[in-house]
Protein backbone atom coordinates (compact mmCIF):
# COMPACT_ATOMS: atom_id res chain seq x y z
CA UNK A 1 -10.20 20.27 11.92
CA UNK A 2 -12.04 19.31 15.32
CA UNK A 3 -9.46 17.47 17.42
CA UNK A 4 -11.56 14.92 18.81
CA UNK A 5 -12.33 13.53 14.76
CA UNK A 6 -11.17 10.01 15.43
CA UNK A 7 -9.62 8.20 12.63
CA UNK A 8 -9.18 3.93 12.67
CA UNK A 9 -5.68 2.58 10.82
CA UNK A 10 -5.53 -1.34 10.94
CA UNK A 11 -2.04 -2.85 9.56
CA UNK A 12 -0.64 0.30 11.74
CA UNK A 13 2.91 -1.41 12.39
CA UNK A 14 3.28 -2.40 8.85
CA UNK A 15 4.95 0.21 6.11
CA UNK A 16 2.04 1.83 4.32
CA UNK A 17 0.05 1.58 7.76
CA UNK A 18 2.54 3.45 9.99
CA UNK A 19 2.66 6.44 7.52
CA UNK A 20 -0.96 6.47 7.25
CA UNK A 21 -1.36 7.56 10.48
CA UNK A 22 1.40 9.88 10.61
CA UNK A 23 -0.40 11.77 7.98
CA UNK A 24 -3.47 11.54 10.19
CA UNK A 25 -1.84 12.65 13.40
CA UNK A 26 -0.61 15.98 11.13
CA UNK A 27 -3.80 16.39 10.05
CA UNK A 28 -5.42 16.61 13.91
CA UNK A 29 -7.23 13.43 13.93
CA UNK A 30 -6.93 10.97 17.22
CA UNK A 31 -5.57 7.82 15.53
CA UNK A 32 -6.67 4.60 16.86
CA UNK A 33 -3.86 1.42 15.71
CA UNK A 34 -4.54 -2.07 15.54
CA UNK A 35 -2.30 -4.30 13.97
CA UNK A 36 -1.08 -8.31 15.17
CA UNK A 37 2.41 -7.45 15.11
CA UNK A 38 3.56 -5.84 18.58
CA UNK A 39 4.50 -1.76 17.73
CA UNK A 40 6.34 -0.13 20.92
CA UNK A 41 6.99 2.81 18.65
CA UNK A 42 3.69 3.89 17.91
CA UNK A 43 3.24 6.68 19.46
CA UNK A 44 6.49 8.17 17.86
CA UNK A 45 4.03 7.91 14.30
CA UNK A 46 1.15 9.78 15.90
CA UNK A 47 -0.99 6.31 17.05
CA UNK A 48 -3.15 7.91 20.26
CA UNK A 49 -4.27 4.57 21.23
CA UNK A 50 -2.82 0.96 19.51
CA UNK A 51 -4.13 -2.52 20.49
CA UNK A 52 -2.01 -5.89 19.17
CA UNK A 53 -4.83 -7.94 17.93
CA UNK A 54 -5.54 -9.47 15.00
CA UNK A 55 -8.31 -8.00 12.82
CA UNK A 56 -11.94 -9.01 14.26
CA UNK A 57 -15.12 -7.29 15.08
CA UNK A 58 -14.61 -7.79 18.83
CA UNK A 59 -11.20 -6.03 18.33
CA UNK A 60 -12.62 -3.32 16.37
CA UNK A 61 -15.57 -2.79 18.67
CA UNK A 62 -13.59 -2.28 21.26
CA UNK A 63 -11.87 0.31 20.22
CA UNK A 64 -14.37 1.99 19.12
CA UNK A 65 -16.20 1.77 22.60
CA UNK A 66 -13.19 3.10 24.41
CA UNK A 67 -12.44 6.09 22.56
CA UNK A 68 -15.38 6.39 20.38
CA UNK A 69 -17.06 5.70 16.73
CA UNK A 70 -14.25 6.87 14.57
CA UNK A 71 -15.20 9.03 11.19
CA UNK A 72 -12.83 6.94 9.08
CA UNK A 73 -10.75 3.87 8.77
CA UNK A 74 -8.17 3.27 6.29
CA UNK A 75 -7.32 -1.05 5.69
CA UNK A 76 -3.82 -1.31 5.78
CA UNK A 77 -3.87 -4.66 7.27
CA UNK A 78 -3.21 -7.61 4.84
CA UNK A 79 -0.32 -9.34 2.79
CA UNK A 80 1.47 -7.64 0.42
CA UNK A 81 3.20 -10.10 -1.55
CA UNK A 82 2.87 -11.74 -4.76
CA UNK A 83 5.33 -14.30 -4.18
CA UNK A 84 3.87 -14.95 -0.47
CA UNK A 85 0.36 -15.51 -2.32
CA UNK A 86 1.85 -18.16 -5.15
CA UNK A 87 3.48 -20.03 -1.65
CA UNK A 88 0.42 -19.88 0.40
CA UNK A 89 -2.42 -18.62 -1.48
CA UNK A 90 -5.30 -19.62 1.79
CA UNK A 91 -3.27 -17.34 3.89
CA UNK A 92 -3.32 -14.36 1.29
CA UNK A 93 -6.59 -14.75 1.33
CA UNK A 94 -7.49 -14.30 4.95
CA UNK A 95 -5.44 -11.71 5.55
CA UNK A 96 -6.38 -9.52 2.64
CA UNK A 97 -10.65 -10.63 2.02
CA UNK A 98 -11.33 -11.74 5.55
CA UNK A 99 -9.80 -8.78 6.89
CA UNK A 100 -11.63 -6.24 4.42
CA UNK A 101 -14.97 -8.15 5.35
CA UNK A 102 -14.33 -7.16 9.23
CA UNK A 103 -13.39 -3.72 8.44
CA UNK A 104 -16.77 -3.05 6.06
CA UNK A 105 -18.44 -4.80 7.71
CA UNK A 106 -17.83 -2.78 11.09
CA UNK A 107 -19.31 -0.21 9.33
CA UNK A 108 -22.19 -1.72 8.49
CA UNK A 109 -22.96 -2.36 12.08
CA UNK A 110 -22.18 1.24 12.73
CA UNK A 111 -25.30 2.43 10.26
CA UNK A 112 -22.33 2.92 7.93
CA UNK A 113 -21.15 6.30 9.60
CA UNK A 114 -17.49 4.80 8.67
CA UNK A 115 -15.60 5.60 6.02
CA UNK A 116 -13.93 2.78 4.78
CA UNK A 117 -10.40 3.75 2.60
CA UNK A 118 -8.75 0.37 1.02
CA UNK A 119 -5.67 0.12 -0.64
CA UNK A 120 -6.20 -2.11 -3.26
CA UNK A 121 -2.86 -2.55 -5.98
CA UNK A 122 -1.88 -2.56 -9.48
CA UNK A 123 -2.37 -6.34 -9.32
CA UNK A 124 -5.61 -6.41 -9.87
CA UNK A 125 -4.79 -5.15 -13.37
CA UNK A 126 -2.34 -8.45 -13.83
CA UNK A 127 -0.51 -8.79 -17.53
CA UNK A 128 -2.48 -7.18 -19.98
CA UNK A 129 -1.52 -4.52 -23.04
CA UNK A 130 -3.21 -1.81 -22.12
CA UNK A 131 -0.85 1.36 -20.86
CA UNK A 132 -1.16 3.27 -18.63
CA UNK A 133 -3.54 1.56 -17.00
CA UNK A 134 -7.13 3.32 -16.22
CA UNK A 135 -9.36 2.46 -13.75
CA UNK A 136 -12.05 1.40 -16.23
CA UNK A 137 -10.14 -1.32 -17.55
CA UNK A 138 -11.04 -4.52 -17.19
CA UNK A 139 -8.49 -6.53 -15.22
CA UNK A 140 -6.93 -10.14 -15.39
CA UNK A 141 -4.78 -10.91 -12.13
CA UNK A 142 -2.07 -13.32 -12.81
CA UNK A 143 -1.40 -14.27 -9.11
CA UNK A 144 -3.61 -14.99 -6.46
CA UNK A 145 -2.80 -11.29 -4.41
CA UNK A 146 -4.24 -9.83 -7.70
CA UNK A 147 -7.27 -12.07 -7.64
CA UNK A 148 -7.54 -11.68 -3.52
CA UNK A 149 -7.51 -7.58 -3.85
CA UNK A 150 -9.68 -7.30 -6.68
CA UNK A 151 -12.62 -9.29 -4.55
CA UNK A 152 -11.97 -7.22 -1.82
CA UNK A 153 -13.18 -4.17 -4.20
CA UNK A 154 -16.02 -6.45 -5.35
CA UNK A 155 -17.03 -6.75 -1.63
CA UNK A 156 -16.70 -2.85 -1.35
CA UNK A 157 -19.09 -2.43 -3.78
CA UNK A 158 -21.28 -5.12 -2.64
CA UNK A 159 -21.58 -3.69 0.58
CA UNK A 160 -21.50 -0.13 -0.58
CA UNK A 161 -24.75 -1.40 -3.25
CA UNK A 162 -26.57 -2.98 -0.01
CA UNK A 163 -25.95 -1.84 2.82
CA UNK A 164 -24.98 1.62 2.11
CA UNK A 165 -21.38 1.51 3.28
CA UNK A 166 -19.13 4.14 1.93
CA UNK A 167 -15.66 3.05 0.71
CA UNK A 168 -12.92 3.87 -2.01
CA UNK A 169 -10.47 1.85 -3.64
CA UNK A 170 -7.13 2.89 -4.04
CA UNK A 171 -4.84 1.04 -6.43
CA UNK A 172 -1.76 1.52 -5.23
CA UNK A 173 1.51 1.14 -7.51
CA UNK A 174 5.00 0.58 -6.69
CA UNK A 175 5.20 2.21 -3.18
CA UNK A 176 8.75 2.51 -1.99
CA UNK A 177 10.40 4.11 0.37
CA UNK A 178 12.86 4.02 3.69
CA UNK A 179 11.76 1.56 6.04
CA UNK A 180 10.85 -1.13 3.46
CA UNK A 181 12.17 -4.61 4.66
CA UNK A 182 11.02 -6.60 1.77
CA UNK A 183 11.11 -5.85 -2.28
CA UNK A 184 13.18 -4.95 -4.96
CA UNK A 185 15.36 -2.07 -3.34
CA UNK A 186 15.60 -4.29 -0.16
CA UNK A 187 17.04 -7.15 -1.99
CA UNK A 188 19.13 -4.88 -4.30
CA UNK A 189 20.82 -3.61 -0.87
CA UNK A 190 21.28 -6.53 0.47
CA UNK A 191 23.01 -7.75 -2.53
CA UNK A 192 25.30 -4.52 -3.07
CA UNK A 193 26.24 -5.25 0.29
CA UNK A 194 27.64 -8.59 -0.63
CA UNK A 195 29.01 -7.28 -3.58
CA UNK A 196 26.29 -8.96 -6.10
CA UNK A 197 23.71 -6.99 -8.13
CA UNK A 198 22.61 -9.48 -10.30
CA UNK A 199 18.54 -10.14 -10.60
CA UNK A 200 15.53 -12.09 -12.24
CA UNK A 201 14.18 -10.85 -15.37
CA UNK A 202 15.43 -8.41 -18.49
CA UNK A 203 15.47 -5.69 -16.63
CA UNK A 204 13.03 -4.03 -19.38
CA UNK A 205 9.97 -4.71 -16.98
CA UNK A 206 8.66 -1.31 -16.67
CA UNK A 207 6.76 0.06 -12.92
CA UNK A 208 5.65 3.07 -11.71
CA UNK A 209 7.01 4.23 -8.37
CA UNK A 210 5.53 6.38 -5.54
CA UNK A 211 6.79 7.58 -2.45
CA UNK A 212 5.40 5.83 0.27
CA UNK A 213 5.25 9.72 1.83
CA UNK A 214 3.24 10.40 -1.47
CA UNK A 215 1.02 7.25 -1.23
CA UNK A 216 -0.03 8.29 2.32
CA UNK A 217 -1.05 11.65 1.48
CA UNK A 218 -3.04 9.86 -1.32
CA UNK A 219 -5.08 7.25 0.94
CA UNK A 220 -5.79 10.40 3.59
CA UNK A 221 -7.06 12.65 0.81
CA UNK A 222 -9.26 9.23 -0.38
CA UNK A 223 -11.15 9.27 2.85
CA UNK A 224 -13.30 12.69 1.74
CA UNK A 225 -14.18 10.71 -1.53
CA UNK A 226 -15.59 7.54 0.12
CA UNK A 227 -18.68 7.03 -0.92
CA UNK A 228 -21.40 3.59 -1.26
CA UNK A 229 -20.76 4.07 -4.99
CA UNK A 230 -17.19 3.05 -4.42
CA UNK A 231 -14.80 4.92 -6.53
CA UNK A 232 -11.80 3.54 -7.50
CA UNK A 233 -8.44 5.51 -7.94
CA UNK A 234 -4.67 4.55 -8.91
CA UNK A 235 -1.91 5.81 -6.87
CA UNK A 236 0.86 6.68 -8.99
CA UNK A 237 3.16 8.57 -10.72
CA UNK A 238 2.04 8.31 -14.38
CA UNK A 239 5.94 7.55 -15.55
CA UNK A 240 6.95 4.22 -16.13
CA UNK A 241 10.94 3.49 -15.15
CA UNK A 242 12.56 -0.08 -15.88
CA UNK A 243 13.60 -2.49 -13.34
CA UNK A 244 17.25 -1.39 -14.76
CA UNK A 245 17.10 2.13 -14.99
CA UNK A 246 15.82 1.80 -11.00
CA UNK A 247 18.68 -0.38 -10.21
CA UNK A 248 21.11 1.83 -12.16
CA UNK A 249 19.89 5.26 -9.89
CA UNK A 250 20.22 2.66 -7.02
CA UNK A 251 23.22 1.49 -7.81
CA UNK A 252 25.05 5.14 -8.55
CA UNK A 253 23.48 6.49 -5.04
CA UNK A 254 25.48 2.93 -3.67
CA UNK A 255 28.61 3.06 -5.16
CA UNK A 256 29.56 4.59 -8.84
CA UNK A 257 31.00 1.22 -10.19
CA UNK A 258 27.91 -0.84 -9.06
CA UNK A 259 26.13 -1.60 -12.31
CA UNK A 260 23.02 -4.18 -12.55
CA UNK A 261 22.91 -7.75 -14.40
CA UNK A 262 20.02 -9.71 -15.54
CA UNK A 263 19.54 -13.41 -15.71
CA UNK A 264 16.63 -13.14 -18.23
CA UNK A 265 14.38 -15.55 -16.39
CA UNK A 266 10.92 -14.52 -15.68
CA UNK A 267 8.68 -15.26 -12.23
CA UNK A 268 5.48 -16.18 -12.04
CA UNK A 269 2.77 -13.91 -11.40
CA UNK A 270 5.16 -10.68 -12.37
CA UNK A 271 3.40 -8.57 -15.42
CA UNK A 272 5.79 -6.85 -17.90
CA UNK A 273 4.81 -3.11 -17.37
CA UNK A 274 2.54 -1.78 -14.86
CA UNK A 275 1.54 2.20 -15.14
CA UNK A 276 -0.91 4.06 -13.77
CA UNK A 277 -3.01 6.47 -16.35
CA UNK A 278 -3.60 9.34 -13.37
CA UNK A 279 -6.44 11.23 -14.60
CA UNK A 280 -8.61 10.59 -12.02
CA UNK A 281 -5.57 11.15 -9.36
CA UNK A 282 -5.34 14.60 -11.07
CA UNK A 283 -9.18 15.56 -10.66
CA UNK A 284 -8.94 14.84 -7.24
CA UNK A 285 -5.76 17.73 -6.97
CA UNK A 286 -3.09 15.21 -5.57
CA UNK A 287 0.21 15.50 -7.43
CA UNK A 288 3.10 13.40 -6.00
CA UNK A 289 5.97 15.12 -4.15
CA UNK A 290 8.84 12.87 -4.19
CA UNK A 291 11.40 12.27 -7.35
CA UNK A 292 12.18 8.68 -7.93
CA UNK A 293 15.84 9.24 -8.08
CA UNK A 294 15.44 11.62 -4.56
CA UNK A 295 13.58 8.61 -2.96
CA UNK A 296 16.11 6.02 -4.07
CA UNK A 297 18.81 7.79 -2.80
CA UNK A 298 16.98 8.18 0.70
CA UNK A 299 16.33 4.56 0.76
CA UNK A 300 20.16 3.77 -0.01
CA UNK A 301 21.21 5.85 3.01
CA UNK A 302 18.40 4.53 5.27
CA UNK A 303 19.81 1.10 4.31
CA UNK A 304 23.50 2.09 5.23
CA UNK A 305 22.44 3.24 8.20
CA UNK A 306 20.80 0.11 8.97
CA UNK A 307 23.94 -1.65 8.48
CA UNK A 308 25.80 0.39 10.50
CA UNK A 309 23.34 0.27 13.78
CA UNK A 310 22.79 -3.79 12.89
């Protein structure tokens, strides 16, 4: 790898962002960070260069006069909540399609030497029967996040149809991991810690869960397959576990007698089982690393060490 390749991550402060260019850094490229949230610590996750900002051509222009054109640039910017979408759906919407426009379209302007790497999400698939879920099916989003990240792929492939621009999708799952402030495993914590563990739903809701390690290594790999055809890929495991099996693991790593309850009431916009079919994952030679019950117990003690520093 040359070690002046030059690699763009927007979102860089947020969870999937920060990891993204960690894997980067390993990999020898010069990362380049913008993200609206301050970061002091970027550096210590291999960001070269990082510019608070929020996500505009003039921002990304200017980094890429200072420290050049860079060969790829993975979207990490954007909301990542389904509930935050049903509460303010215009503010979902700019963050995840406006956003996406800047970034494709910065490589437009660029003669589309960019490679543009988007991590879409299972939402886009929404409540329908089909299982596991390939990338061919047609989807039905049943929140406004689902709807918002499945035009951002229809804007990939507009601009990848007209102008050329080369871009891949990648649907990500359920990406966990230590260092996630928000969620099911964050609220399960923070419950355990009051001595609840009682949550929405049946607890029969079936996802499937990758490492947020795993999920990086999977949007780096996706910037070789970018292309103005626009494939689209799910990130996942293949294996579906229930919310309760997931909260039982957690639960045991936790404390042995901490065992989940389920009120039975649904919410809005949550589909009853969402798993990735993986073939295409597997032609592309990724296989994830991390074991569900491995990550969950790395998240508990992340968590407890929280507490203990808070």
């Amino acid at each position: 790898m040359n070690m002046t390749t030059i690699a763009l991550v927007t979102g860089c402060s947020g969870f999937i962002g920060r990891h993204c260019a960690r894997e980067l850094a390993a990999n020898g490229y010069i990362v380049l960070g913008l993200d609206a949230a301050p970061m002091p610590e970027a550096q210590d996750w291999g960001i070269a260069h990082f510019w608070q900002t929020p996500i505009n051509a003039a921002a990304l222009d200017d980094a890429a006069l200072r420290h050049g054109l860079p060969q790829c640039l993975i979207h990490c910017a954007g909301s990542g909540s389904v509930l935050a979408s049903l509460q303010n759906p215009y503010a979902d919407f700019m963050a995840n399609v406006q956003s996406t426009l800047e970034a494709l379209d910065f490589s437009r302007r660029n003669g589309a030497a960019v490679n543009v790497v988007l991590p879409s999400s299972a939402a886009v698939y929404g409540n329908i029967s089909a299982s596991p879920l390939a990338e061919a099916v047609a989807g039905q989003p049943a929140s406004p996040y689902g709807v918002h990240k499945k035009i951002m792929e229809e804007l990939a492939t507009s601009y990848g149809q007209n102008f050329t621009v080369p871009s891949v999708c990648v649907r990500l799952f359920s990406v966990y991991g230590a260092g996630l402030k928000k969620q099911l495993l964050w609220d399960a914590c923070r419950k355990a810690e009051r001595g609840e563990f009682s949550f929405f739903g049946s607890g029969a809701e079936e996802r499937d869960w990758l490492h947020v390690s795993d999920a990086a290594r999977l949007l780096f790999l996706a910037t070789e397959h970018a292309s103005p055809s626009v494939p689209v890929v799910n990130g996942g495991t293949g294996q579906g576990t229930s919310i309760k099996e997931v909260l039982t693991m957690l639960g045991r790593a936790w404390s042995p007698a901490l065992t989940p309850q389920f009120t039975g009431h649904t919410r809005t916009g949550d589909p009853d089982r969402l798993v990735a079919d993986i073939s295409r994952m597997r032609e592309w030679e990724f296989t994830p690393r991390i074991p569900l019950e491995q990550g969950l117990h790395e998240y508990v003690r992340w968590f407890q060490g929280q507490m203990r520093h808070d």
